[in-house]
C-alpha atoms as a PDB file:
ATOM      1  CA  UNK A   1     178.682  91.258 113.072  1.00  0.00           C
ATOM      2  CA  UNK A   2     178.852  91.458 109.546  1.00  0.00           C
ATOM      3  CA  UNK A   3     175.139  89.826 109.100  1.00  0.00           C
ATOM      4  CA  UNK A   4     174.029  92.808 111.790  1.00  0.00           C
ATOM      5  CA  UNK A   5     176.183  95.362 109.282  1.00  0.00           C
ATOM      6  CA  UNK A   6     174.344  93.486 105.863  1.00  0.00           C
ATOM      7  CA  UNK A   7     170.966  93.973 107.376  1.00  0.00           C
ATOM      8  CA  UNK A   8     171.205  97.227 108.753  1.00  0.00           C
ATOM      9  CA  UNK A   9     172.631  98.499 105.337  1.00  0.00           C
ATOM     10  CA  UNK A  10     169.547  96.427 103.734  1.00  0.00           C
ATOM     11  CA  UNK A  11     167.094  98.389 105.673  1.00  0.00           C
ATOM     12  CA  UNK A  12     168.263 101.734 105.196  1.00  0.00           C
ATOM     13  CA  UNK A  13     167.970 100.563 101.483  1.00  0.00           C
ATOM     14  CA  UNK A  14     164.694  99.681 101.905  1.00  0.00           C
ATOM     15  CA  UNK A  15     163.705 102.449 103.757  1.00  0.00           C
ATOM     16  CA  UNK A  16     164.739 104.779 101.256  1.00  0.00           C
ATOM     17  CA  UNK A  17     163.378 103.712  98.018  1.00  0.00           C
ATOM     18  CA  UNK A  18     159.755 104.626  98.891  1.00  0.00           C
ATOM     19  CA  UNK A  19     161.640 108.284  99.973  1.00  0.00           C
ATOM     20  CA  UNK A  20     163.962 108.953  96.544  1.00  0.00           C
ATOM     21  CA  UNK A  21     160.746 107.837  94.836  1.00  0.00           C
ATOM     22  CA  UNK A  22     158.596 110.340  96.369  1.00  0.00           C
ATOM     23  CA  UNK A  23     161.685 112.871  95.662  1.00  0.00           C
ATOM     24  CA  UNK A  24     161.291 111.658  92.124  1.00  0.00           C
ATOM     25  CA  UNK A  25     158.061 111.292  90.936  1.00  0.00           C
ATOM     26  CA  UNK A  26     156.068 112.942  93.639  1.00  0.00           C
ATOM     27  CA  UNK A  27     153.640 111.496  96.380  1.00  0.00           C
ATOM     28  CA  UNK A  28     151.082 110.989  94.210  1.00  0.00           C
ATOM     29  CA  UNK A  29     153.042 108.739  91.969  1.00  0.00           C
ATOM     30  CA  UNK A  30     154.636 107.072  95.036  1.00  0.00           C
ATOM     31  CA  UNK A  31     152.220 103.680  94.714  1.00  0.00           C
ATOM     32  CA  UNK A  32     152.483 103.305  91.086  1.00  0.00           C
ATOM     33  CA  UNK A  33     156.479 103.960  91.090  1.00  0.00           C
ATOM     34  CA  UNK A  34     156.919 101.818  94.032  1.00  0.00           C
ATOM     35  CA  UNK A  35     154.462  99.438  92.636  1.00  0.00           C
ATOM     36  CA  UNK A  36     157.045  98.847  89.346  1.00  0.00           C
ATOM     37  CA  UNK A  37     159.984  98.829  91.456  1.00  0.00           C
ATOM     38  CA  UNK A  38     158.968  95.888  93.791  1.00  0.00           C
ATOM     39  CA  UNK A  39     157.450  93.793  90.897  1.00  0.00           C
ATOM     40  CA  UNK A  40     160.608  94.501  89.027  1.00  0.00           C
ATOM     41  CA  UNK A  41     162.513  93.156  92.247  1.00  0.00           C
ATOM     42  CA  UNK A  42     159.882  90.104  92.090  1.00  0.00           C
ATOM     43  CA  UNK A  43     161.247  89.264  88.855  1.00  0.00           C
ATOM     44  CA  UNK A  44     164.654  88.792  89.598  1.00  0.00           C
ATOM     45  CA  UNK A  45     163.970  86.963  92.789  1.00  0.00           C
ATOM     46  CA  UNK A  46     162.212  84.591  90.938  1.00  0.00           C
ATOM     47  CA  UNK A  47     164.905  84.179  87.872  1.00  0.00           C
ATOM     48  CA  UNK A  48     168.422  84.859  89.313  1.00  0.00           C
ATOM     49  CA  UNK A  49     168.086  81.340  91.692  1.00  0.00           C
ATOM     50  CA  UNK A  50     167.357  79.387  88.668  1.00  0.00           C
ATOM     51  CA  UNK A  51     170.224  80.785  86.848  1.00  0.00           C
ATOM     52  CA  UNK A  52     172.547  80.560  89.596  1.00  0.00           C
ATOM     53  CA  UNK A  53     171.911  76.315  90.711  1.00  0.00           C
ATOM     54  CA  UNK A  54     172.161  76.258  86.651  1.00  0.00           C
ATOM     55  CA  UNK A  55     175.433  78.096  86.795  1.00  0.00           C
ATOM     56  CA  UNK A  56     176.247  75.818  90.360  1.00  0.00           C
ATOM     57  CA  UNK A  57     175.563  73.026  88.085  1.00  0.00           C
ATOM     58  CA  UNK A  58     177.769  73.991  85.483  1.00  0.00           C
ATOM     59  CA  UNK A  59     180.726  75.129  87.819  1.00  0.00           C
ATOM     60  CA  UNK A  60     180.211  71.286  89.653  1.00  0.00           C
ATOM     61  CA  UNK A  61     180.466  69.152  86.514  1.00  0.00           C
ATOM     62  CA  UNK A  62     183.754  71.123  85.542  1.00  0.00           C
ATOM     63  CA  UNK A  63     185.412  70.318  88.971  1.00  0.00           C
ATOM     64  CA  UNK A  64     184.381  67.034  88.540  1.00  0.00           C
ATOM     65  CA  UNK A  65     185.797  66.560  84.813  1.00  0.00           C
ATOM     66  CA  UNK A  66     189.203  67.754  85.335  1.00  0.00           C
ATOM     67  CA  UNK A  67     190.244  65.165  87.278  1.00  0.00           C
ATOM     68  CA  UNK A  68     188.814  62.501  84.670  1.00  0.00           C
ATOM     69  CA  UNK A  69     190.425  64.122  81.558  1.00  0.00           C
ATOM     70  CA  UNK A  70     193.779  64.578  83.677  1.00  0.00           C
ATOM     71  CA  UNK A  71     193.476  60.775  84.419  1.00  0.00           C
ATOM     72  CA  UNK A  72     193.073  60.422  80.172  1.00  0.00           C
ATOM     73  CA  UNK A  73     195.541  62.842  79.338  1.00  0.00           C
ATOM     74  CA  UNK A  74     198.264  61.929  81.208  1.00  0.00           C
ATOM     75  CA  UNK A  75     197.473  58.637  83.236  1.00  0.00           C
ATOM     76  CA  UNK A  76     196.460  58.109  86.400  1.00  0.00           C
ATOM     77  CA  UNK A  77     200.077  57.591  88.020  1.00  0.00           C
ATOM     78  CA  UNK A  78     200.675  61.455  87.662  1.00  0.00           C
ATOM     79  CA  UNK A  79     197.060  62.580  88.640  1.00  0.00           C
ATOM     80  CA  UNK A  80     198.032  63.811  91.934  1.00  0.00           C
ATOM     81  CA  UNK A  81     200.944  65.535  90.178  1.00  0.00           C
ATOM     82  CA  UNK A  82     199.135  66.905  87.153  1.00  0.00           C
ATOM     83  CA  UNK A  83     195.760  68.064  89.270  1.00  0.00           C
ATOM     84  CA  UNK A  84     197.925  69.658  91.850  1.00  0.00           C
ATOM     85  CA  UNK A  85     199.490  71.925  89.160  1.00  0.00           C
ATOM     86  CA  UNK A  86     196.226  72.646  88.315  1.00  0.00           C
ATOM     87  CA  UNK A  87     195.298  73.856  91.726  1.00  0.00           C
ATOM     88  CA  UNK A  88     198.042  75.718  92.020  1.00  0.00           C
ATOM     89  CA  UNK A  89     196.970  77.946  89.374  1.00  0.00           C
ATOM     90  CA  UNK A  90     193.878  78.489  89.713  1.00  0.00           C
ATOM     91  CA  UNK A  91     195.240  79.431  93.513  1.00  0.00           C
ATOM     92  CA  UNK A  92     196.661  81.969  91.655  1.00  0.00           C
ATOM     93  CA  UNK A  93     194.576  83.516  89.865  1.00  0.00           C
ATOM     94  CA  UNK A  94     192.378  83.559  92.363  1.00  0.00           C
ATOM     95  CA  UNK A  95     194.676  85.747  94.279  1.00  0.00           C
ATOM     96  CA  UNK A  96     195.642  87.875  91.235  1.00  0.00           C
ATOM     97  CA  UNK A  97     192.655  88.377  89.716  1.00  0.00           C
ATOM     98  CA  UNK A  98     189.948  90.239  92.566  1.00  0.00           C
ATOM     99  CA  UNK A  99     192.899  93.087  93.180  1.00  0.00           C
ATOM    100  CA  UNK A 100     193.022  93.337  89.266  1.00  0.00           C
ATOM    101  CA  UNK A 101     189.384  93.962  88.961  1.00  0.00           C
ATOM    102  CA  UNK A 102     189.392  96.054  92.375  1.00  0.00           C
ATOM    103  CA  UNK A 103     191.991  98.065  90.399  1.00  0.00           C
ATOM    104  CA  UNK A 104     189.262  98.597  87.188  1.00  0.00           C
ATOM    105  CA  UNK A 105     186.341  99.042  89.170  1.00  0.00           C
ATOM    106  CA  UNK A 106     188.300 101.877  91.220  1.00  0.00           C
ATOM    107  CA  UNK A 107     189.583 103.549  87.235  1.00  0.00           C
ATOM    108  CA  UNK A 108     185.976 103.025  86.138  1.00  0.00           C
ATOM    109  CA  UNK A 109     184.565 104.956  88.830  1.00  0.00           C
ATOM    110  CA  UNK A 110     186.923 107.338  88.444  1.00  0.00           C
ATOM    111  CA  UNK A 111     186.180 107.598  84.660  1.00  0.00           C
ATOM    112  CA  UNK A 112     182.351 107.976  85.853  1.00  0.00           C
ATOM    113  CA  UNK A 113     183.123 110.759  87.695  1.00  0.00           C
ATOM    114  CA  UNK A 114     185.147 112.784  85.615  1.00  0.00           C
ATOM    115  CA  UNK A 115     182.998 112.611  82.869  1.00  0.00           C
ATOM    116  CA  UNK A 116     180.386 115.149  83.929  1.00  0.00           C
ATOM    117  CA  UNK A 117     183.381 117.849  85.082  1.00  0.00           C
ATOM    118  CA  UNK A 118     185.205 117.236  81.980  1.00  0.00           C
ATOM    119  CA  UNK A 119     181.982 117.878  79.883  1.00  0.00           C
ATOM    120  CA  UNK A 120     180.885 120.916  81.970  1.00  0.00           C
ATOM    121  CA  UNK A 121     184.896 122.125  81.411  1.00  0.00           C
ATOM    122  CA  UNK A 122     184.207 122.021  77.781  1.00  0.00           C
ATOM    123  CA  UNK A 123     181.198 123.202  77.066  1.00  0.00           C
ATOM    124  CA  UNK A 124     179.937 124.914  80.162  1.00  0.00           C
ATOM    125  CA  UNK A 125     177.658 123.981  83.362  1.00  0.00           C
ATOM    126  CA  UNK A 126     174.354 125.438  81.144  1.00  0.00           C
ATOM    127  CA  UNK A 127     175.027 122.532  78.878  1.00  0.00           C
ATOM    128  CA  UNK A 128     176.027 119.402  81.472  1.00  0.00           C
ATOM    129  CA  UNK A 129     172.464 118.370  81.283  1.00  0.00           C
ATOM    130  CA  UNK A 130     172.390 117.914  77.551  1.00  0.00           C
ATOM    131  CA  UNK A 131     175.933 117.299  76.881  1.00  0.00           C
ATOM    132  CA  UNK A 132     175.868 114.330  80.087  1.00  0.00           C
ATOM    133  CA  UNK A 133     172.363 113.298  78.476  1.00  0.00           C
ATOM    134  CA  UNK A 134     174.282 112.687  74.872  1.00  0.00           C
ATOM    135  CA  UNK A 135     176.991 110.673  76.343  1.00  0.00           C
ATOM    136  CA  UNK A 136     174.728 107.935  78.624  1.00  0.00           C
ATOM    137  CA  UNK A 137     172.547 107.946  75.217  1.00  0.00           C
ATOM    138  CA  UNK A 138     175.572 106.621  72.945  1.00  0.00           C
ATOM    139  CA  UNK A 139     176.591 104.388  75.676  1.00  0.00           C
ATOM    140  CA  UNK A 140     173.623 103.236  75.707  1.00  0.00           C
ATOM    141  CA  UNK A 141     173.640 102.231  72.400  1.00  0.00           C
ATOM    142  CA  UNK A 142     176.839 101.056  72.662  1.00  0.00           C
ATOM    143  CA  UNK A 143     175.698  98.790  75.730  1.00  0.00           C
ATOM    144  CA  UNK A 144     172.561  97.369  73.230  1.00  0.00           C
ATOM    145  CA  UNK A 145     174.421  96.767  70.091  1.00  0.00           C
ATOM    146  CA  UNK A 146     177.877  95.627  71.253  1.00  0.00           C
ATOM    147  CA  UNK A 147     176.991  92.273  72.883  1.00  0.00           C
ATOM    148  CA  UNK A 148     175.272  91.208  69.580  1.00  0.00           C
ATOM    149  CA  UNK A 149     177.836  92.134  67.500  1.00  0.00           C
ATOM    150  CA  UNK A 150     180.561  90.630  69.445  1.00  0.00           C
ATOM    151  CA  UNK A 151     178.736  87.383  69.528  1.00  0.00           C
ATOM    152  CA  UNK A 152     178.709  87.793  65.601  1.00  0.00           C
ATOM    153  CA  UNK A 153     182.355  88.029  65.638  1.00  0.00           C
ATOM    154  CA  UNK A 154     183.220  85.125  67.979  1.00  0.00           C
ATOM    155  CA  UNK A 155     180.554  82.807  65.951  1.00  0.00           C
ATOM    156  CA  UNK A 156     182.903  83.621  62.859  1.00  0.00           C
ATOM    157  CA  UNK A 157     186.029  83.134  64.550  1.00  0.00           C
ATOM    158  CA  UNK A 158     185.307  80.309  66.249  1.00  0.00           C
ATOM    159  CA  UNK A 159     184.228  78.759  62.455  1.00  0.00           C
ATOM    160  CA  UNK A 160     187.572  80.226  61.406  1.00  0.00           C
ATOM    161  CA  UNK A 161     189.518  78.247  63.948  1.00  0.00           C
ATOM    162  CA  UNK A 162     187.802  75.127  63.518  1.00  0.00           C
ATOM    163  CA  UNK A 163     188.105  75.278  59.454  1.00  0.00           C
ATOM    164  CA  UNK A 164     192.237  75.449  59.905  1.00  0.00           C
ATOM    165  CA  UNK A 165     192.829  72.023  60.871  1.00  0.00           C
ATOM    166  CA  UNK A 166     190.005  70.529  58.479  1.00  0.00           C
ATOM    167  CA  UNK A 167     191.357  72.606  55.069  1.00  0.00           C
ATOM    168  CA  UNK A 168     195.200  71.560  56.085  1.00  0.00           C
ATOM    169  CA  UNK A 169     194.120  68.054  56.197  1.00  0.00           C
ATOM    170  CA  UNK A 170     192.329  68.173  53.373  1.00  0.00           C
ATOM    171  CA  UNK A 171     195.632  70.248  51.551  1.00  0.00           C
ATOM    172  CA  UNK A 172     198.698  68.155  52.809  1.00  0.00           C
ATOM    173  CA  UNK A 173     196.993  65.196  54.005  1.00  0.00           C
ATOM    174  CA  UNK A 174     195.573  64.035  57.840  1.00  0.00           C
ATOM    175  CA  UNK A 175     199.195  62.546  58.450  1.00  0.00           C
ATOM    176  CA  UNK A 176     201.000  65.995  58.319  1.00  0.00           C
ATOM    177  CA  UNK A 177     198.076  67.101  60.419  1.00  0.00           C
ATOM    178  CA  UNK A 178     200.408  67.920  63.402  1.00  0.00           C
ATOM    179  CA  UNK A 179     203.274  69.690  61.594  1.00  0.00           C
ATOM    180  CA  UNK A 180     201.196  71.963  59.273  1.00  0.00           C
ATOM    181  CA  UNK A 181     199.132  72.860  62.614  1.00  0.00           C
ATOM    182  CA  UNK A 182     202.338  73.517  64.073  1.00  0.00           C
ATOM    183  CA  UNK A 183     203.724  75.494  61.707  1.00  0.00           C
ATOM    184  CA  UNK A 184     200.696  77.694  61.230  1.00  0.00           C
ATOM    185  CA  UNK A 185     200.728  78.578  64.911  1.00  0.00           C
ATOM    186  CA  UNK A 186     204.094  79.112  65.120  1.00  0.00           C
ATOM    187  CA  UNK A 187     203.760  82.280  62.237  1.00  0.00           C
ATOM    188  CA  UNK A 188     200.911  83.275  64.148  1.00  0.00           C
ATOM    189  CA  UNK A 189     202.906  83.594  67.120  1.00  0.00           C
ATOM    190  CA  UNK A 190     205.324  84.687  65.858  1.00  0.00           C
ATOM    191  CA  UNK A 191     203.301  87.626  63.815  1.00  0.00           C
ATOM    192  CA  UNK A 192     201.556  88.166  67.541  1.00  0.00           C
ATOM    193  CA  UNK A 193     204.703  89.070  68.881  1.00  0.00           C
ATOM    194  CA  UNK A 194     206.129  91.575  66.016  1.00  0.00           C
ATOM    195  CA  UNK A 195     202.956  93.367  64.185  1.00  0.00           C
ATOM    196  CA  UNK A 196     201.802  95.583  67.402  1.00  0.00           C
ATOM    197  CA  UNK A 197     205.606  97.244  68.202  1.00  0.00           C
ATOM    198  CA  UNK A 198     206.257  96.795  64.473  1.00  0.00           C
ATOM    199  CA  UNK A 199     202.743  98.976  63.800  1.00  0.00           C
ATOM    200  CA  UNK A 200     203.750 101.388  67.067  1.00  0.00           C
ATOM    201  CA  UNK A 201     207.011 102.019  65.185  1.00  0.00           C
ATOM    202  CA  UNK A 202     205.817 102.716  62.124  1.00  0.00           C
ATOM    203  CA  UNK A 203     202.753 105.068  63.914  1.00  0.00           C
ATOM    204  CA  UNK A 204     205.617 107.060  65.508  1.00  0.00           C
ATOM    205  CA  UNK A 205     207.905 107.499  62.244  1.00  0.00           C
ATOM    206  CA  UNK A 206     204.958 108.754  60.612  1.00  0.00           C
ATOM    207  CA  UNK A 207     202.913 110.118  63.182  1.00  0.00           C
ATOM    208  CA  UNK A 208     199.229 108.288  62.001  1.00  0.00           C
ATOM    209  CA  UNK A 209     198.134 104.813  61.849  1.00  0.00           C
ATOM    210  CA  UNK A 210     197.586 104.657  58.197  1.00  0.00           C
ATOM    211  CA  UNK A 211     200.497 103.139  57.236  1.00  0.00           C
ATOM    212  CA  UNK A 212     200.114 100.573  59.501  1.00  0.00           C
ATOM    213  CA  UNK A 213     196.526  99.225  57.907  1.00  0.00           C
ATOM    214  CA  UNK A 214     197.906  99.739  53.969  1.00  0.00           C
ATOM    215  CA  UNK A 215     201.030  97.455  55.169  1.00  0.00           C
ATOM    216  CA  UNK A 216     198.305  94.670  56.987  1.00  0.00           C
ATOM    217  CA  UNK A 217     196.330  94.920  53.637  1.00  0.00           C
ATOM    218  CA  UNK A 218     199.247  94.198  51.713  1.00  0.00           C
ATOM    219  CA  UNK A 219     200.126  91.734  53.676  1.00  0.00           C
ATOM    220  CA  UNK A 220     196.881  90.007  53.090  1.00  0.00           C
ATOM    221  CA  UNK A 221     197.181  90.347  49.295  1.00  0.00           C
ATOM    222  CA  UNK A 222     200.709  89.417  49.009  1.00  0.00           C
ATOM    223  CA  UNK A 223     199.484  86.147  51.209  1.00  0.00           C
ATOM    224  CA  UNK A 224     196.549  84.958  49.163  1.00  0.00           C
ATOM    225  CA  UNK A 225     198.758  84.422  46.018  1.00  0.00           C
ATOM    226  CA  UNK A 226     200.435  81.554  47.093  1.00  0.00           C
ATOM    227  CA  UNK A 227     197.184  80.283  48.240  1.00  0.00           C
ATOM    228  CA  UNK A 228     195.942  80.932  44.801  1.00  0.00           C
ATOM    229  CA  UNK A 229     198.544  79.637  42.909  1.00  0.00           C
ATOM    230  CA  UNK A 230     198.412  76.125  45.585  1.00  0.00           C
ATOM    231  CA  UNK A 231     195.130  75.944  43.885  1.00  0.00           C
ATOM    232  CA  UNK A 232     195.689  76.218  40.630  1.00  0.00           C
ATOM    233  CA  UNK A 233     198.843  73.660  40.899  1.00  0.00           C
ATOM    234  CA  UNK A 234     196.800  70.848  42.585  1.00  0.00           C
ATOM    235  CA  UNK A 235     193.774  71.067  40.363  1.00  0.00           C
ATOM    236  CA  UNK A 236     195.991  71.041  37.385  1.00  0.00           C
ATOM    237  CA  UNK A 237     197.669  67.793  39.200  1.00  0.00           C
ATOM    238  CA  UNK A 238     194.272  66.599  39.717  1.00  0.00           C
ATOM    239  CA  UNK A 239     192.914  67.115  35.760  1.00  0.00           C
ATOM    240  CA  UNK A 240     196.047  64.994  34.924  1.00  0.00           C
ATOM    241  CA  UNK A 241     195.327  62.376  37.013  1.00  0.00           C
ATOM    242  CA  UNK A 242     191.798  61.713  36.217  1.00  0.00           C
ATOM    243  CA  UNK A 243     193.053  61.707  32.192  1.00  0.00           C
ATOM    244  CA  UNK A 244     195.455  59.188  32.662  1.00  0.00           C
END
């Protein structure tokens, strides 16, 4: 029944492309239009496959791994324990998480269509055409140069979070490894948990945000003088030691 329903849908899809084309472009474009859009869907018949057995690949080493690094981590008397746990939440999430993004895709359709009566609202139905046409263009742009850019950001991160444990080694020494690390995360945490009602306080005493950004600055200043003055203390110790 619901193959029957798929293929029936399918070929009313079908059946209308050459006909919204025609509406489109006119008949005498009709081969050329339909032309692109078939070679178009050639391409991605031939690439999405690949990409998914690659993905299938992917996905099938994982499953396979976790119960091996479970085994290391924790030995192999509490695998059925430890990989049960595991199951159990990704059961979870599983359930939780298609409602969740049921729940978006219903707000961002909603979004979709309110933007065209909110712009003809505010600056008239003469200028929904060019008003509508300036929105898709800056999300356009938006859709081009975000992905880039947020790629940028995780790189630097990422080198962030992996220079952390290296420079507190290298400060306090690899056998305080574990309590410096632990400290540091615990003030992150801990400034997680306070800065955004701390910053939505502050943003309602004084009705803007720029408070909020002068006190993170300061912040930031106020922090990089002990760091600076760590510095100067240990190369002092170390100018002594290579004298004597």
């Amino acid at each position: 029944m619901t193959l029957c329903a798929y293929g029936l849908c399918l070929g009313c899809w079908f059946l209308l492309v050459p006909v919204l084309l025609a509406d489109a472009f006119g008949t005498a474009r009709i081969a050329s239009s339909y032309g692109l859009v078939r070679m178009f869907q050639s391409l991605a018949a031939v690439s999405v496959p690949p990409t998914a057995g690659a993905y299938g690949l992917c996905l099938g080493c994982w499953f396979l791994l976790v119960p091996v690094l479970l085994a290391d981590a924790f030995g192999t008397a509490r695998i059925a324990s430890s990989y049960g746990l595991v199951r159990m939440f990704q059961s979870l999430a599983a359930v939780s998480v298609p409602p969740t993004a049921g729940a978006y895709g219903l707000c961002l359709g909603c979004w979709f269509l309110l933007v065209p009566v909110l712009l003809a609202d505010a600056f008239g139905t003469a200028r929904i055409a060019s008003s509508y046409g300036l929105v898709r263009m800056f999300q356009s742009l938006a859709a081009v140069s975000v992905p880039p850019t947020a790629g940028a950001y995780g790189l630097c991160l990422g080198c962030w979070f992996l220079l952390v444990p290296v420079l507190l080694a290298d400060a306090f020494g690899t056998a305080r490894i574990a309590s410096s690390y632990g400290l540091v995360r615990m003030f992150q945490s801990l400034a997680a948990v306070s800065v955004p009602p701390t910053a939505g306080l502050v943003r309602d005493v004084t009705g803007g945000y720029s408070w909020c950004f002068y006190g993170m600055g300061s912040c930031m200043v106020l922090g990089s003088i002990p760091v600076i003055a760590f510095y100067i203390l240990t190369k002092n110790d170390d100018s002594d030691s290579s004298v004597d």
